[in-house]
Protein backbone atom coordinates (compact mmCIF):
# COMPACT_ATOMS: atom_id res chain seq x y z
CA UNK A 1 125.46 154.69 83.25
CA UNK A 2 124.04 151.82 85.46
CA UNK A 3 124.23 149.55 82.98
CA UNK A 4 123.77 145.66 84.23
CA UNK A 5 127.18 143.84 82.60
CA UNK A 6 126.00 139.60 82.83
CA UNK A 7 128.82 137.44 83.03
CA UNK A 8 129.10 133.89 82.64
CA UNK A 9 128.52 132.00 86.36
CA UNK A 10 131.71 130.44 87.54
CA UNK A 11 131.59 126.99 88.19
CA UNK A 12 131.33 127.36 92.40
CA UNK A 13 127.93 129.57 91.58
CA UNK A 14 126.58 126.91 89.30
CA UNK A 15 127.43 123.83 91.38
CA UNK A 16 125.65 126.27 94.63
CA UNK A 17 122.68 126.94 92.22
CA UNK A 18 122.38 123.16 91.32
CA UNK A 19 122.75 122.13 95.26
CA UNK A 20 119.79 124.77 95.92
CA UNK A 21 117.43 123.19 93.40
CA UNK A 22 118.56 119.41 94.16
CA UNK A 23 118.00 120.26 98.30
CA UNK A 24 114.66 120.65 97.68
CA UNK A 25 113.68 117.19 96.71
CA UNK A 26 114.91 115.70 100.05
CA UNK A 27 114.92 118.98 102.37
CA UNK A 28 111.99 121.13 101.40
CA UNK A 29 112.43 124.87 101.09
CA UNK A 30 114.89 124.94 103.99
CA UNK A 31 118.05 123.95 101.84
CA UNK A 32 117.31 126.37 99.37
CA UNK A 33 116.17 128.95 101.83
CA UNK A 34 119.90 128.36 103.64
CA UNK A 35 121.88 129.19 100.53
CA UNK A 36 119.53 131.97 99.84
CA UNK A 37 120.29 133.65 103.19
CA UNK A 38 124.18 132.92 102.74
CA UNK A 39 123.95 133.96 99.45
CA UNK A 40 121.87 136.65 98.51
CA UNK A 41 123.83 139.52 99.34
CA UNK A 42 126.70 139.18 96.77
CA UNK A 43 123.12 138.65 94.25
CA UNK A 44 125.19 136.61 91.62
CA UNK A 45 123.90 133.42 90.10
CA UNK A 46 123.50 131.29 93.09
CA UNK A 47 121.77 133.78 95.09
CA UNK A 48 119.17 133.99 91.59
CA UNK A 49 119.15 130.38 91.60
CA UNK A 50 118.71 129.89 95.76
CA UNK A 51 115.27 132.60 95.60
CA UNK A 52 113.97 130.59 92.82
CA UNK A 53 114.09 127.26 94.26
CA UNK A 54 112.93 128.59 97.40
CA UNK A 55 110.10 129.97 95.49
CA UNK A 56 109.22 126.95 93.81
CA UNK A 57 109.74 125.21 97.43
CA UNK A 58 107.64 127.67 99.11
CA UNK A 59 104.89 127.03 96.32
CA UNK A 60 105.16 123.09 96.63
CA UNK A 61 104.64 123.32 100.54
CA UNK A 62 101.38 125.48 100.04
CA UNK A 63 99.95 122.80 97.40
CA UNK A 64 100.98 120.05 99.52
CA UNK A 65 98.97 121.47 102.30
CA UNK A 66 95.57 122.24 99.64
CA UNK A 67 96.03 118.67 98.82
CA UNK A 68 95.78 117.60 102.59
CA UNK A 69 93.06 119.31 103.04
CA UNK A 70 91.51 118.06 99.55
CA UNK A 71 91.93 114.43 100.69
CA UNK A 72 88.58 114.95 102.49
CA UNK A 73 86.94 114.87 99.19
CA UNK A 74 89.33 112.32 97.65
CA UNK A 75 90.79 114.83 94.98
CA UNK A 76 93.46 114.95 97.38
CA UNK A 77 94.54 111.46 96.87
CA UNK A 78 95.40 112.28 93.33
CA UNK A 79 97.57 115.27 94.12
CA UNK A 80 99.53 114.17 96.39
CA UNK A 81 101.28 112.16 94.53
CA UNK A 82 101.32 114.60 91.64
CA UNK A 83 102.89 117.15 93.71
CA UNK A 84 105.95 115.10 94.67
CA UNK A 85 106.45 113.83 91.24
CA UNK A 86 106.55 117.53 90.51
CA UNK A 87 108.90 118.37 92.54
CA UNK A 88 111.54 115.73 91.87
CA UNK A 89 111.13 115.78 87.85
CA UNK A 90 111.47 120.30 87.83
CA UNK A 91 114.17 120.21 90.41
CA UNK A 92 116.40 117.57 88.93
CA UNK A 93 115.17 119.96 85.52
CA UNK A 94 116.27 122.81 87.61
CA UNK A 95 119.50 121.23 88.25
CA UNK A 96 120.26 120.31 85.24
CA UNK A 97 119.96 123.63 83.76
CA UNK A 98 121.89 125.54 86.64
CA UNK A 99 124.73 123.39 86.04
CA UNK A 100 125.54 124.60 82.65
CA UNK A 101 124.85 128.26 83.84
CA UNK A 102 121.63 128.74 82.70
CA UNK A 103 118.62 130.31 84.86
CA UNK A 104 115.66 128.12 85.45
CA UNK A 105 112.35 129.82 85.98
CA UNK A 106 109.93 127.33 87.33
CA UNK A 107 106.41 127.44 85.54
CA UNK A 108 103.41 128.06 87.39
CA UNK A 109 104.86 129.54 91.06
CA UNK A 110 104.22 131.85 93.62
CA UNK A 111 107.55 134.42 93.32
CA UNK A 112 107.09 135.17 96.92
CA UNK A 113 110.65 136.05 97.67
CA UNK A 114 111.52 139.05 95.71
């Protein structure tokens, strides 16, 4: 009776879902956290797509902030860098797949958003 019918995403939702994961590599979690909140009560594709980057975001900021705090010991020095390459390389990833209407689940996060 309350069965969950997927459709295909139309091209608006996938071009939104691509945005969400491409906003992160120059705005952080507060692009994707925008078209979350604008998004996430019709729950279609973008709105998936928005929590997911935001997630990933979310999880990048944390490790950003460990490796700050790990630069005291030098092992910081190395992550750093490792989280921004990261970032770019499983957004653009991200992107790629969202814009053939596919969901991307990023490996390794913190779902924090539900």
């Amino acid at each position: 009776m309350n069965e969950i019918i997927e459709t295909d995403p139309t091209k608006d939702e996938c071009n939104l879902a691509m945005l969400a994961h491409l906003l992160g590599i120059f705005t952080g979690f507060v692009g994707a956290l925008v078209l979350w909140l604008v998004r996430k009560d019709d729950g279609g594709f973008a709105a998936q797509e928005a929590k997911e980057a935001l997630n990933f975001q979310i999880t990048l900021a944390i490790a950003f902030v460990a490796s700050i705090l790990l630069k005291v010991i030098l092992i910081g020095l190395l992550l750093i860098p490792l989280v921004f390459i990261a970032n770019f390389v499983l957004s653009l990833v991200a992107a790629i797949a969202a814009s053939k209407g596919k969901a991307y689940r990023y490996p390794f996060i913190l779902r924090l958003v539900r």
